[in-house]
C-alpha atoms as a PDB file:
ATOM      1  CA  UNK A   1       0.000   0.000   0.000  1.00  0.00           C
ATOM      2  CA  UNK A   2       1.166   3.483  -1.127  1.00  0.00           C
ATOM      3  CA  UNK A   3       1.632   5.695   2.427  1.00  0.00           C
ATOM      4  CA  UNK A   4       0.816   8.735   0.099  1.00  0.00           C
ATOM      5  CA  UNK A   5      -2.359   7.225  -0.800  1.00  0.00           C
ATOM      6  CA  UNK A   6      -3.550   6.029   2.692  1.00  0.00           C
ATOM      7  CA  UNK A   7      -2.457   9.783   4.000  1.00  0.00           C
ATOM      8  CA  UNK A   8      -4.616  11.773   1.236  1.00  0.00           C
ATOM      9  CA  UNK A   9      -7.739   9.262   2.151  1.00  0.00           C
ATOM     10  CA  UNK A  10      -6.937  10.152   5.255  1.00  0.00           C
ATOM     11  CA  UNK A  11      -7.484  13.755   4.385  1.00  0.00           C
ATOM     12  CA  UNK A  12     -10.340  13.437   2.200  1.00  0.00           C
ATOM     13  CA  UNK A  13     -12.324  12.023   4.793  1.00  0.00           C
ATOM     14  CA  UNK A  14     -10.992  14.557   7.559  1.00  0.00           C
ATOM     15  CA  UNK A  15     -12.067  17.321   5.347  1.00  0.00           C
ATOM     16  CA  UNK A  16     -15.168  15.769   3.835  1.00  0.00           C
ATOM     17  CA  UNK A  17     -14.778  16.288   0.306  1.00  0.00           C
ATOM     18  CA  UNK A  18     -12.199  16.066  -2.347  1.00  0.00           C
ATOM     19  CA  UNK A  19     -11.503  20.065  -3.067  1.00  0.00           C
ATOM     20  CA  UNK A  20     -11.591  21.146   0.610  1.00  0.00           C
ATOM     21  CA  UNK A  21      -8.517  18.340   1.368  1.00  0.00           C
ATOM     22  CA  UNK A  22      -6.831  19.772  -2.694  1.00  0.00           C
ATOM     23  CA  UNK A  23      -7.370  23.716  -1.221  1.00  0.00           C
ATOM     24  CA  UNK A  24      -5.793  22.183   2.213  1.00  0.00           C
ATOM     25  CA  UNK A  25      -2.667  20.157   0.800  1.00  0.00           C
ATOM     26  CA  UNK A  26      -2.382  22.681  -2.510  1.00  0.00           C
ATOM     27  CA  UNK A  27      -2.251  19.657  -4.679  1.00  0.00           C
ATOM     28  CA  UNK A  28      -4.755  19.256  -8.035  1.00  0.00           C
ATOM     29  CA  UNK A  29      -8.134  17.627  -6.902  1.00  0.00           C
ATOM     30  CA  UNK A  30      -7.529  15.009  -9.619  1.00  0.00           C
ATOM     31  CA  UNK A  31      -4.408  13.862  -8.343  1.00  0.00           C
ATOM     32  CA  UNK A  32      -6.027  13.109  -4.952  1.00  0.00           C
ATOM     33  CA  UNK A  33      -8.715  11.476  -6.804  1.00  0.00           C
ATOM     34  CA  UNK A  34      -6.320   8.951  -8.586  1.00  0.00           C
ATOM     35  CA  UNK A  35      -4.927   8.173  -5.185  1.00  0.00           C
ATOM     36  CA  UNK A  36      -8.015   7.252  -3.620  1.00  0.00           C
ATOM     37  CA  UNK A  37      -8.905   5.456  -6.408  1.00  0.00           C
ATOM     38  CA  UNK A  38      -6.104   3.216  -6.769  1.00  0.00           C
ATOM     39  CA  UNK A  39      -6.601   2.703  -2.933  1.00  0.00           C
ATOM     40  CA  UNK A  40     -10.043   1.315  -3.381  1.00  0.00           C
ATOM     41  CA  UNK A  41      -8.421  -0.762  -6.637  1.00  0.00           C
ATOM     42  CA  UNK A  42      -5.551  -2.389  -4.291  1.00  0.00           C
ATOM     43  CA  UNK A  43      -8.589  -3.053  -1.512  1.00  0.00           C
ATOM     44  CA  UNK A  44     -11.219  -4.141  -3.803  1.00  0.00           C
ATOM     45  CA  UNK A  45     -13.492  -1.590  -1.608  1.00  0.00           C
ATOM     46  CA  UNK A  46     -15.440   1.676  -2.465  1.00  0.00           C
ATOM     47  CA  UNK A  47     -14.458   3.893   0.242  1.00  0.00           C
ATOM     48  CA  UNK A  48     -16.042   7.214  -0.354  1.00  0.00           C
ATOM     49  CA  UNK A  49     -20.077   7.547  -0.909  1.00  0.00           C
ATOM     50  CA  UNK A  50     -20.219  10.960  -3.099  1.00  0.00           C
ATOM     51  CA  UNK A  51     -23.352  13.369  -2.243  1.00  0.00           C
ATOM     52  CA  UNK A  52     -23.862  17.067  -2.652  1.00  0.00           C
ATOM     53  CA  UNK A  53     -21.253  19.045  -0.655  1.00  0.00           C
ATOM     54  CA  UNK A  54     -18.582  16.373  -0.404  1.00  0.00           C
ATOM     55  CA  UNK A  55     -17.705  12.776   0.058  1.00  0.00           C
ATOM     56  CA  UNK A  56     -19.061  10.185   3.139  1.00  0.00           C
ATOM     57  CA  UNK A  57     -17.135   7.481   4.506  1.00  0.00           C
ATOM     58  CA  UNK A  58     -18.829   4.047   3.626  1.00  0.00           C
ATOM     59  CA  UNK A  59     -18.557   1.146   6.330  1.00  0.00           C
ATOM     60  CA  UNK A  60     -15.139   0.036   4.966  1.00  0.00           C
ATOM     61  CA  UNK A  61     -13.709   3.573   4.711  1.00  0.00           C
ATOM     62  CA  UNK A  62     -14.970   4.263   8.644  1.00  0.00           C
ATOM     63  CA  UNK A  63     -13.042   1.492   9.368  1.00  0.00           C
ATOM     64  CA  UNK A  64      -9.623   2.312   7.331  1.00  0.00           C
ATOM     65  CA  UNK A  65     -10.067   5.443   8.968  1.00  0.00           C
ATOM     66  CA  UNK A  66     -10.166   4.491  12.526  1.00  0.00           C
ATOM     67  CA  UNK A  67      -6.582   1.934  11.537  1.00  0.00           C
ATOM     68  CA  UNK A  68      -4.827   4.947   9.440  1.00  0.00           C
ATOM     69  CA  UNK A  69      -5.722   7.734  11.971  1.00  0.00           C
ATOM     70  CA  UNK A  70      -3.805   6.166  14.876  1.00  0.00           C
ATOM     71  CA  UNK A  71      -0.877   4.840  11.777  1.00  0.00           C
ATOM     72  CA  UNK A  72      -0.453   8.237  10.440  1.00  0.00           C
ATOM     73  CA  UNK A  73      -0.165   9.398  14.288  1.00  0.00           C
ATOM     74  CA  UNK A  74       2.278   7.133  14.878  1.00  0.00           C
ATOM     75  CA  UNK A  75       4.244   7.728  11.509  1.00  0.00           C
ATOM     76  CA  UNK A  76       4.435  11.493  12.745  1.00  0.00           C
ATOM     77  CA  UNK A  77       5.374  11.036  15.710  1.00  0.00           C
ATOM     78  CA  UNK A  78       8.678   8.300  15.088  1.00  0.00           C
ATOM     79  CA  UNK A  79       9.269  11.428  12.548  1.00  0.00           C
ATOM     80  CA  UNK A  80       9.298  14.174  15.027  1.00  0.00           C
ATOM     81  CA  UNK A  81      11.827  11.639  17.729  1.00  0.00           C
ATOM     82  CA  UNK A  82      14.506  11.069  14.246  1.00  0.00           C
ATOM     83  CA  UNK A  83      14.159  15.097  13.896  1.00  0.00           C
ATOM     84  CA  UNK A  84      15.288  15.392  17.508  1.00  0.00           C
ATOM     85  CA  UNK A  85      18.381  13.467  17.523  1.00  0.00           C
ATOM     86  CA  UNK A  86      19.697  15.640  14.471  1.00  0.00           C
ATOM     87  CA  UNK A  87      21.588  18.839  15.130  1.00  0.00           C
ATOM     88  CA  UNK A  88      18.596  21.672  16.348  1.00  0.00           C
ATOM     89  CA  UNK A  89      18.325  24.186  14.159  1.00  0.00           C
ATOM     90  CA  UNK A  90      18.660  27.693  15.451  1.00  0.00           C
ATOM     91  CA  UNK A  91      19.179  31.084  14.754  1.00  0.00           C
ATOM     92  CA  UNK A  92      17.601  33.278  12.079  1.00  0.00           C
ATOM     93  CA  UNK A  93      18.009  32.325   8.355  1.00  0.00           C
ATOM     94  CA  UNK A  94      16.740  34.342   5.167  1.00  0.00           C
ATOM     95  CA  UNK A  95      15.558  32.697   2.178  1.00  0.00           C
ATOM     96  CA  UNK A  96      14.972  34.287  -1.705  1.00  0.00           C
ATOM     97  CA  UNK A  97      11.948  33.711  -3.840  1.00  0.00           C
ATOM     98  CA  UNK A  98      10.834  34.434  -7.263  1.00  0.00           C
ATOM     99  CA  UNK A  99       7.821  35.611  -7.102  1.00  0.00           C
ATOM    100  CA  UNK A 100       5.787  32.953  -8.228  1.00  0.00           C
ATOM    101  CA  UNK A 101       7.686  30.475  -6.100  1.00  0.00           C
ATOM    102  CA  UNK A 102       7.558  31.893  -3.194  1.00  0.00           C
ATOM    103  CA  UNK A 103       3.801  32.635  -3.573  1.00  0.00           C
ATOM    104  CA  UNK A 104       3.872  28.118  -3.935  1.00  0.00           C
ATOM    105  CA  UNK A 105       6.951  27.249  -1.594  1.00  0.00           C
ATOM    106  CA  UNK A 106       6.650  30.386   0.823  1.00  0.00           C
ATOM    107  CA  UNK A 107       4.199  28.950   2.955  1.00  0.00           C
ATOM    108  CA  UNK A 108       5.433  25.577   3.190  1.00  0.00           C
ATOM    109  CA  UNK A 109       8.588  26.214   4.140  1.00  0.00           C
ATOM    110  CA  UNK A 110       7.414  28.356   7.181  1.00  0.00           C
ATOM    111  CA  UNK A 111       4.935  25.854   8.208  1.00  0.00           C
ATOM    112  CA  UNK A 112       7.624  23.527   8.244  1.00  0.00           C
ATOM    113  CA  UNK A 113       9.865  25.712  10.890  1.00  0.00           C
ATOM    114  CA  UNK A 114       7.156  25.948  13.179  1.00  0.00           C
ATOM    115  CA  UNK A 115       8.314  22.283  14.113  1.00  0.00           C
ATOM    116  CA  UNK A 116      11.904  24.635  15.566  1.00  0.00           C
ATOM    117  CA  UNK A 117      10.962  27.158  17.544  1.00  0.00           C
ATOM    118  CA  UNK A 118      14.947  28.141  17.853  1.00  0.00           C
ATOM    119  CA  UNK A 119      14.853  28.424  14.185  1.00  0.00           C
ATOM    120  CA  UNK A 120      13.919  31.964  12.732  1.00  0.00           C
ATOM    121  CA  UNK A 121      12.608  31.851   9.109  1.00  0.00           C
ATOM    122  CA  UNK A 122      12.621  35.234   6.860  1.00  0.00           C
ATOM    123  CA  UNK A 123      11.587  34.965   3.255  1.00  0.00           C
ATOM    124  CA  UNK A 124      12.303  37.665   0.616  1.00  0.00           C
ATOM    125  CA  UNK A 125      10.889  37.944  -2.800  1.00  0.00           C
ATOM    126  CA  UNK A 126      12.454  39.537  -6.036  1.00  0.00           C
ATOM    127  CA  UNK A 127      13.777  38.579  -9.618  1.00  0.00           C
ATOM    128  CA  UNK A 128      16.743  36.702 -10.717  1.00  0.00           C
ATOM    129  CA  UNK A 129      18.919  39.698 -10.936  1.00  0.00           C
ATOM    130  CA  UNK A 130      18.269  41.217  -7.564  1.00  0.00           C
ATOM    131  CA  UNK A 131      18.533  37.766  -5.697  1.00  0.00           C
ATOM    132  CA  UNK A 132      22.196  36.930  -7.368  1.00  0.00           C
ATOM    133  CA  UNK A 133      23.394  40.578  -5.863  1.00  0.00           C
ATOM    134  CA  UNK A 134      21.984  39.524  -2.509  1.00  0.00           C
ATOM    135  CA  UNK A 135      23.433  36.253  -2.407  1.00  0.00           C
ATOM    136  CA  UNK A 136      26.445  37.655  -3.193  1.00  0.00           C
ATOM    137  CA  UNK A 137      26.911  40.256  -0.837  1.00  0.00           C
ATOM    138  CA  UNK A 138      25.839  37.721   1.933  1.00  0.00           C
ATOM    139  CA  UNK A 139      22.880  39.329   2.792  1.00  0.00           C
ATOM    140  CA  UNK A 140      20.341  36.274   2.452  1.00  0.00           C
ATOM    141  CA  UNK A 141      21.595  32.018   2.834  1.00  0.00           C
ATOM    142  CA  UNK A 142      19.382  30.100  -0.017  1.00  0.00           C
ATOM    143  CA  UNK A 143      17.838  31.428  -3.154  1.00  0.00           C
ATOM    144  CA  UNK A 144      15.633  29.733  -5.289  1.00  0.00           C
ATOM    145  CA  UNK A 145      15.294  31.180  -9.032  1.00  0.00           C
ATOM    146  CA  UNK A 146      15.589  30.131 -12.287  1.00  0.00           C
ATOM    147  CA  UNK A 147      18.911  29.117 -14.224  1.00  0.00           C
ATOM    148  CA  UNK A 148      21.138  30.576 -11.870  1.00  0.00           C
ATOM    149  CA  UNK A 149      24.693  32.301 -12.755  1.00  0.00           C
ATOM    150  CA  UNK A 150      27.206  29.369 -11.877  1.00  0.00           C
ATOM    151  CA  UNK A 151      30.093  30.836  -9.149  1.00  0.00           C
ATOM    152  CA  UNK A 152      32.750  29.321  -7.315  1.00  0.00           C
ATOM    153  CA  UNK A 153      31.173  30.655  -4.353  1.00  0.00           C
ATOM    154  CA  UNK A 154      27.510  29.171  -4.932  1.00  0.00           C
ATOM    155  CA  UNK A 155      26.267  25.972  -4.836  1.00  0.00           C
ATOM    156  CA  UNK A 156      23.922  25.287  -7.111  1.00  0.00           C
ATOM    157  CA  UNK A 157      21.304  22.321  -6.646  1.00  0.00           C
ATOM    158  CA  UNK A 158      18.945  21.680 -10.142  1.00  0.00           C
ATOM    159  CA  UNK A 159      15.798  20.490  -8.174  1.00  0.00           C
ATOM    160  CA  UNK A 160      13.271  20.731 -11.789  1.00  0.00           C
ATOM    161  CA  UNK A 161      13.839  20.868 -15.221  1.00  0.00           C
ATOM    162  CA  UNK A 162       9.888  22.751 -16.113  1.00  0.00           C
ATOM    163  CA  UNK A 163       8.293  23.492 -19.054  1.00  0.00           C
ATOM    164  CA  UNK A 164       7.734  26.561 -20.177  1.00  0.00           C
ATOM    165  CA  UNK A 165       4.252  27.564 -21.588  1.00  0.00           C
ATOM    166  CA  UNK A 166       2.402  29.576 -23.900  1.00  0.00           C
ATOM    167  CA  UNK A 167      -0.658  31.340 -22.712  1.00  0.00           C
ATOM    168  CA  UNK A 168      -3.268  33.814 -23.339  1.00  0.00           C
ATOM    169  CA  UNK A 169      -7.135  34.730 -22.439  1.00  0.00           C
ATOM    170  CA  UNK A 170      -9.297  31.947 -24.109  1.00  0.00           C
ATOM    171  CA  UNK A 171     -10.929  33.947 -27.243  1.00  0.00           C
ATOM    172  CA  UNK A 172      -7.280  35.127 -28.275  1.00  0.00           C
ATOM    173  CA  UNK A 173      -6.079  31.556 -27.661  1.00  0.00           C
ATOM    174  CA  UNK A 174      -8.949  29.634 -29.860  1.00  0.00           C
ATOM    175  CA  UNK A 175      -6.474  29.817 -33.404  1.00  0.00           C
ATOM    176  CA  UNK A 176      -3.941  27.919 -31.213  1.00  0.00           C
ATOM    177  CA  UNK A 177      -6.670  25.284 -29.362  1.00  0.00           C
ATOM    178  CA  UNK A 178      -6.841  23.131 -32.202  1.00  0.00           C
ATOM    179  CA  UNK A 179      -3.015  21.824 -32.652  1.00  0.00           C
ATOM    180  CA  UNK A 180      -2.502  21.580 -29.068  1.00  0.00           C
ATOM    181  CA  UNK A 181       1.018  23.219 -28.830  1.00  0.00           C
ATOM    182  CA  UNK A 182       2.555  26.290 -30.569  1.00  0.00           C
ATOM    183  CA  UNK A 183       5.805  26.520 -32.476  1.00  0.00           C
ATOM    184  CA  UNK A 184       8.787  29.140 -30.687  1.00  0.00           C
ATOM    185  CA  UNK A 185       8.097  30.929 -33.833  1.00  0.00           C
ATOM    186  CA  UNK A 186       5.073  32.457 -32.731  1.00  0.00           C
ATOM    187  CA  UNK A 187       7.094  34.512 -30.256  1.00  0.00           C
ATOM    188  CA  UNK A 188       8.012  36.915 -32.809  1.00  0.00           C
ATOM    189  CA  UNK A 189       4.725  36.888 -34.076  1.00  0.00           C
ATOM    190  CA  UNK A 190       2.103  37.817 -31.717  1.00  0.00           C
ATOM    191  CA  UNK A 191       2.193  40.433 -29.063  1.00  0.00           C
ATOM    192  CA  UNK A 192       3.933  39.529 -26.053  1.00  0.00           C
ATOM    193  CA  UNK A 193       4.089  40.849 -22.659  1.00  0.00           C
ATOM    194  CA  UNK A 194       6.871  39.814 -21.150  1.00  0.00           C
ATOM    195  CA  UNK A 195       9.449  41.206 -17.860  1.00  0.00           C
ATOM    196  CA  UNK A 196      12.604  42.981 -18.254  1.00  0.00           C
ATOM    197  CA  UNK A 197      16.092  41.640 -19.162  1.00  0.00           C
ATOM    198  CA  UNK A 198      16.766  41.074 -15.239  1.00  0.00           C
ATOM    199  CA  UNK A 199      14.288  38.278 -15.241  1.00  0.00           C
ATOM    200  CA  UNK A 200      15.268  35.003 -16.065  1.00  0.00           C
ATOM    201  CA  UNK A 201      12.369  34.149 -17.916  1.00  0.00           C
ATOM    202  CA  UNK A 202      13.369  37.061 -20.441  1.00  0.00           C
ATOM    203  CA  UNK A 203      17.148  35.903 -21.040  1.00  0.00           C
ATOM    204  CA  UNK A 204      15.600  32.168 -21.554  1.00  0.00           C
ATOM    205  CA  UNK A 205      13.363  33.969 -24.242  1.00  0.00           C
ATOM    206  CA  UNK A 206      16.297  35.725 -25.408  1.00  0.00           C
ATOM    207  CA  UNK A 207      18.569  33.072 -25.620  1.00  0.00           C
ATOM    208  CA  UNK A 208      16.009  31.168 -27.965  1.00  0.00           C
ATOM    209  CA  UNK A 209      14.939  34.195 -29.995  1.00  0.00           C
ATOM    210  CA  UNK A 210      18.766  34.561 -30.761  1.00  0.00           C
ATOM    211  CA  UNK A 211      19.138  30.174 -31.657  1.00  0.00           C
ATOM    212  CA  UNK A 212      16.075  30.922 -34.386  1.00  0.00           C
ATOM    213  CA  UNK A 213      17.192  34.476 -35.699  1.00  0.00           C
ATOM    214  CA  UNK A 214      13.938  35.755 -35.200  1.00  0.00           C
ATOM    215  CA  UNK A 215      12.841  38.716 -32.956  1.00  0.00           C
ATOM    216  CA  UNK A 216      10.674  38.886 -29.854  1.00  0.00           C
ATOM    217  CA  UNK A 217       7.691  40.609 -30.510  1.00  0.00           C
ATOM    218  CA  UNK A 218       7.155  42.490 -27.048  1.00  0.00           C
ATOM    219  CA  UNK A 219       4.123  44.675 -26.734  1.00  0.00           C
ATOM    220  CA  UNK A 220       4.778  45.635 -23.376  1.00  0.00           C
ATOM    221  CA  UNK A 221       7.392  45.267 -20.774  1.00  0.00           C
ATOM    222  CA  UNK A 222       6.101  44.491 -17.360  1.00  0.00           C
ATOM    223  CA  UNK A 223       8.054  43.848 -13.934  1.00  0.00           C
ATOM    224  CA  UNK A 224       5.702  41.791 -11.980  1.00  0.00           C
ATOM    225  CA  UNK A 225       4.079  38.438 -12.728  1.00  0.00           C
ATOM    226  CA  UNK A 226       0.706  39.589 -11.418  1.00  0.00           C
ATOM    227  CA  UNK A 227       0.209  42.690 -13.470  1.00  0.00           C
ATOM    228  CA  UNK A 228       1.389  40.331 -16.353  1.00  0.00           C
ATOM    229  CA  UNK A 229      -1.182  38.065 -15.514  1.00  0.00           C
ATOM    230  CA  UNK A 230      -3.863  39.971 -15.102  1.00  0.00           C
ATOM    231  CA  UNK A 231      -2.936  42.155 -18.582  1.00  0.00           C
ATOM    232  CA  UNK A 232      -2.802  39.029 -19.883  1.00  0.00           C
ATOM    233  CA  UNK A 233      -5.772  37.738 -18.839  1.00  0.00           C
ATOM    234  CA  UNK A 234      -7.866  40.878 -20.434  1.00  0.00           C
ATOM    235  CA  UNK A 235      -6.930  40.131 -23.612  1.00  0.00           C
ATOM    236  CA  UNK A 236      -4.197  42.776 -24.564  1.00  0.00           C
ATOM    237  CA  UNK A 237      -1.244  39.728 -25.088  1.00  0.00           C
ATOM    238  CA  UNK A 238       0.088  36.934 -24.367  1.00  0.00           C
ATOM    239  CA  UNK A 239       2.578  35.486 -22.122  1.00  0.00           C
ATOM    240  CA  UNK A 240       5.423  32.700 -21.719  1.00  0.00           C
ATOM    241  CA  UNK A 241       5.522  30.524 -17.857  1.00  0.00           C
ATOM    242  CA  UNK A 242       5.619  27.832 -16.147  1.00  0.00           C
ATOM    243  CA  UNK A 243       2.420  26.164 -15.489  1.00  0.00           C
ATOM    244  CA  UNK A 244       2.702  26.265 -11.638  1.00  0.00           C
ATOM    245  CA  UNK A 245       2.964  30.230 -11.890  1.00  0.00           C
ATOM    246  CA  UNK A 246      -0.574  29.821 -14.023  1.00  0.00           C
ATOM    247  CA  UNK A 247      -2.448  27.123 -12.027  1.00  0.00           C
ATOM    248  CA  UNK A 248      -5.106  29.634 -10.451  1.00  0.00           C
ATOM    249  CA  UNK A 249      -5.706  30.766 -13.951  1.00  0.00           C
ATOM    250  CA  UNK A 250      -5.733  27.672 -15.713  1.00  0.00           C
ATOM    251  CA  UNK A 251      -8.121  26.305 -12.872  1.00  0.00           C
ATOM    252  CA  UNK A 252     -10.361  29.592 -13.038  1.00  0.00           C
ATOM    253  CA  UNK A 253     -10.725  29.605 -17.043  1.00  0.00           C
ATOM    254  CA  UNK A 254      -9.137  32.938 -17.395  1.00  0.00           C
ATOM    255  CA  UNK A 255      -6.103  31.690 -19.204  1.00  0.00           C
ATOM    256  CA  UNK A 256      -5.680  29.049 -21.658  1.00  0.00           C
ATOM    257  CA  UNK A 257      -1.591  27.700 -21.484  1.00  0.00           C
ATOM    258  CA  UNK A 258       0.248  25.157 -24.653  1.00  0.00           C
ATOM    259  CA  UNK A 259       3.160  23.482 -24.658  1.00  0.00           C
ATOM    260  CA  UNK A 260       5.779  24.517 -26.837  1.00  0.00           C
ATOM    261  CA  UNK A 261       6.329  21.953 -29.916  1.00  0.00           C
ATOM    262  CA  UNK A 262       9.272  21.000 -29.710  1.00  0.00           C
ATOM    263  CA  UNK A 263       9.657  21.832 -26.165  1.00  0.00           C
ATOM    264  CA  UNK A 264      11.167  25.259 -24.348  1.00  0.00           C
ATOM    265  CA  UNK A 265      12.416  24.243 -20.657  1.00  0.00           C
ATOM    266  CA  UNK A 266      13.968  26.198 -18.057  1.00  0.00           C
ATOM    267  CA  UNK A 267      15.344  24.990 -14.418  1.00  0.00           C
ATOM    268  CA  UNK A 268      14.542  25.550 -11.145  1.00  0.00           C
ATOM    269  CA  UNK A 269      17.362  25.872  -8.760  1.00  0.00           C
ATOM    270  CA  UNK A 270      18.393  26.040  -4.859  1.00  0.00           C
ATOM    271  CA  UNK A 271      21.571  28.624  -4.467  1.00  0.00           C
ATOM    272  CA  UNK A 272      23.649  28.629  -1.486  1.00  0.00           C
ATOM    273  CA  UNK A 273      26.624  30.112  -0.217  1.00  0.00           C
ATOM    274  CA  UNK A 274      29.546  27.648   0.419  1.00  0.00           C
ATOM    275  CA  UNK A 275      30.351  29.163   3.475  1.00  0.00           C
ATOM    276  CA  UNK A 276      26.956  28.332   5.136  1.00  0.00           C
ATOM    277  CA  UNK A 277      25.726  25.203   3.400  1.00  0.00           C
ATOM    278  CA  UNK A 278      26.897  22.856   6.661  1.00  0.00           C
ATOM    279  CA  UNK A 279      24.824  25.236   9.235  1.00  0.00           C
ATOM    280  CA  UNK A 280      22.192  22.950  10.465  1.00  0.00           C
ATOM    281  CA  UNK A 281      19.290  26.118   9.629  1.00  0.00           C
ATOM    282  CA  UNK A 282      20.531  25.519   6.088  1.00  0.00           C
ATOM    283  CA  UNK A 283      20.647  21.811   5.937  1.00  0.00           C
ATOM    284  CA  UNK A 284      17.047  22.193   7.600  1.00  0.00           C
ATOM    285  CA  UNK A 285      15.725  24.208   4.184  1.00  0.00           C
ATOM    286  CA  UNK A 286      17.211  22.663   1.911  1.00  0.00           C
ATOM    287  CA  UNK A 287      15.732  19.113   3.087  1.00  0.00           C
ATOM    288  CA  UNK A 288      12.529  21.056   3.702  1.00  0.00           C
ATOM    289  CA  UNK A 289      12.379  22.600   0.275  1.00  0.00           C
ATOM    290  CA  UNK A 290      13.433  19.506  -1.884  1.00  0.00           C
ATOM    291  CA  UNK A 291      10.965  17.034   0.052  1.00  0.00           C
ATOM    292  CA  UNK A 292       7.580  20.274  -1.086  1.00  0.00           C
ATOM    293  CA  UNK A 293       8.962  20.261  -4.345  1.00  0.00           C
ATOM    294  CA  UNK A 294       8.756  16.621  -4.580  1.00  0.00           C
ATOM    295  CA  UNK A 295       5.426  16.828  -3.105  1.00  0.00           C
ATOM    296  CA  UNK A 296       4.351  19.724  -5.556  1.00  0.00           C
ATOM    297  CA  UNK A 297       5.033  17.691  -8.273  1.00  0.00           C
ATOM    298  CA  UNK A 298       3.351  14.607  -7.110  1.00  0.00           C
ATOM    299  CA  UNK A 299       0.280  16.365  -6.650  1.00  0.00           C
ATOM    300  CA  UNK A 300       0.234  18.102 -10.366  1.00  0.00           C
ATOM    301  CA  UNK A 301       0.457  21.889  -9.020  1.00  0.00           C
ATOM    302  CA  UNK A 302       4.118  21.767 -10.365  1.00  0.00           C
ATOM    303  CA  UNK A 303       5.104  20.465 -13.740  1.00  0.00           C
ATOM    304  CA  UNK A 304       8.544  18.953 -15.400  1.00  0.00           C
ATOM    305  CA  UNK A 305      11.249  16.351 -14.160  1.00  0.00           C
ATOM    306  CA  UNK A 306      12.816  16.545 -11.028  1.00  0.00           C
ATOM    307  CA  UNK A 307      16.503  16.736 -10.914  1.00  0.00           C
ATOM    308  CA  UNK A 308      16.913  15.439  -7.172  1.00  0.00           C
END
């Protein structure tokens, strides 16, 4: 039996329904309904009754859940004894987004200090540019971005090698529905809203525009994934990311995202400086950030191959 599958029918039937425990573990209902669904498959029991505003526990499910409850419990708990006997960690540490990860990962990460109360977490938030100048004057310990700058004074862990996509409101993406993906081409074609050369999303964008000899056609240059959304979203352009920076809009219907044919990938890196990668409040988030990404990607919110 798959633990991850016992622990999201666990959660499913904690919550009562299958989007309350997806909002609660920010994974994509479906995934959690594959999960439960190859649990009943390996039990050769149905153990959710579906009705109006969620899910009920049939007689087998109430009693899995009474058995998992008290495993799960127990599963935590030998975790939180093993976390112990490891070096505490303390102090205060500061930790650099991207925007749109730190919006997914930000969160996480701090729920996962609360289990340290020595331990101190600050988060900061910025583009590629701005987080290699911190990094480098010492003034935060682990940055995750995009295709870092490679320095004998970083380390540099590849966690996910992610697809980029193609995206735009529905009615301006209908010509591109049909084929299911879009050529690179088409980024010299249509208008484009896209960040400044700081971002690393522009110098991937760049860095392709220059392999094919053709031009980015940029409408409008915009420093801040929101506002790019959102202009995006009214129709005015159209816009290249990753699907986990889109997943609200994809889910909402207010953006329609293709893969690139053949495809355009960036990767998503931890940075840290040498000098502090042996502190235990590093060790601590690194461990921490590796095991949500893994998670992320399990669950569908995050999309590509994972690199550790």
């Amino acid at each position: 039996m798959n633990f991850a599958d016992l622990e999201t029918f666990y959660e499913v039937a904690r919550r009562g329904g299958f989007s309350q425990a997806a909002s609660a573990l920010r994974t994509a209902q479906s995934a959690l309904s594959r999960r439960v669904a190859r649990l009943e498959h390996q039990l050769g029991m149905k153990l959710f009754e579906r009705h109006g505003r969620g899910v009920r526990l049939t007689p087998d499910g109430e009693a899995l859940m009474t058995r998992a409850e008290g495993l799960i419990n127990e599963l935590a708990a030998i975790g939180n004894d093993i976390r112990g006997l490891a070096a505490e960690p303390t102090g205060r540490i500061t930790v650099a987004f991207t925007p749109n990860s730190g919006q997914i990962l930000g969160p996480l990460l701090l729920k996962a200090a609360q289990a340290h109360p020595k331990l101190t977490v600050e988060l900061r938030e910025g583009f590629s540019g701005s987080i290699h100048e911190w990094l480098s004057e010492g003034r935060i310990d682990v940055a995750l971005l995009y295709d870092p700058e490679q320095t004998p004074a970083m380390d540099v862990t590849p966690l996910l090698r992610e697809p980029l996509l193609f995206a735009g409101a529905p009615k301006l993406m209908q010509r591109f529905v049909k084929k299911g993906s879009v050529k690179a081409d088409v980024l010299g074609e249509v208008p484009l809203i896209l960040p400044s050369r700081s971002h690393s999303l522009r110098r991937t964008l760049d860095r392709l525009s220059q392999q094919s000899g053709k031009p980015l056609n940029v409408q409008n240059q915009v420093d801040g994934t929101l506002t790019i959304r959102g202009v995006v979203a009214a129709g005015l352009g159209y816009m290249v990311f990753a699907y986990a920076g889109l997943f609200e809009e994809i889910q909402a219907g207010t953006l329609v995202a293709l893969p690139f044919d053949p495809p355009v990938h960036w990767t998503f890196c931890m940075v840290t400086r040498r000098d502090a990668r042996d502190r235990p409040a590093v060790r601590f988030v690194r461990q921490a950030i590796t095991s949500e990404v893994h998670h992320l990607v399990e669950g569908g919110l995050w999309q590509g191959t994972l690199l550790v």
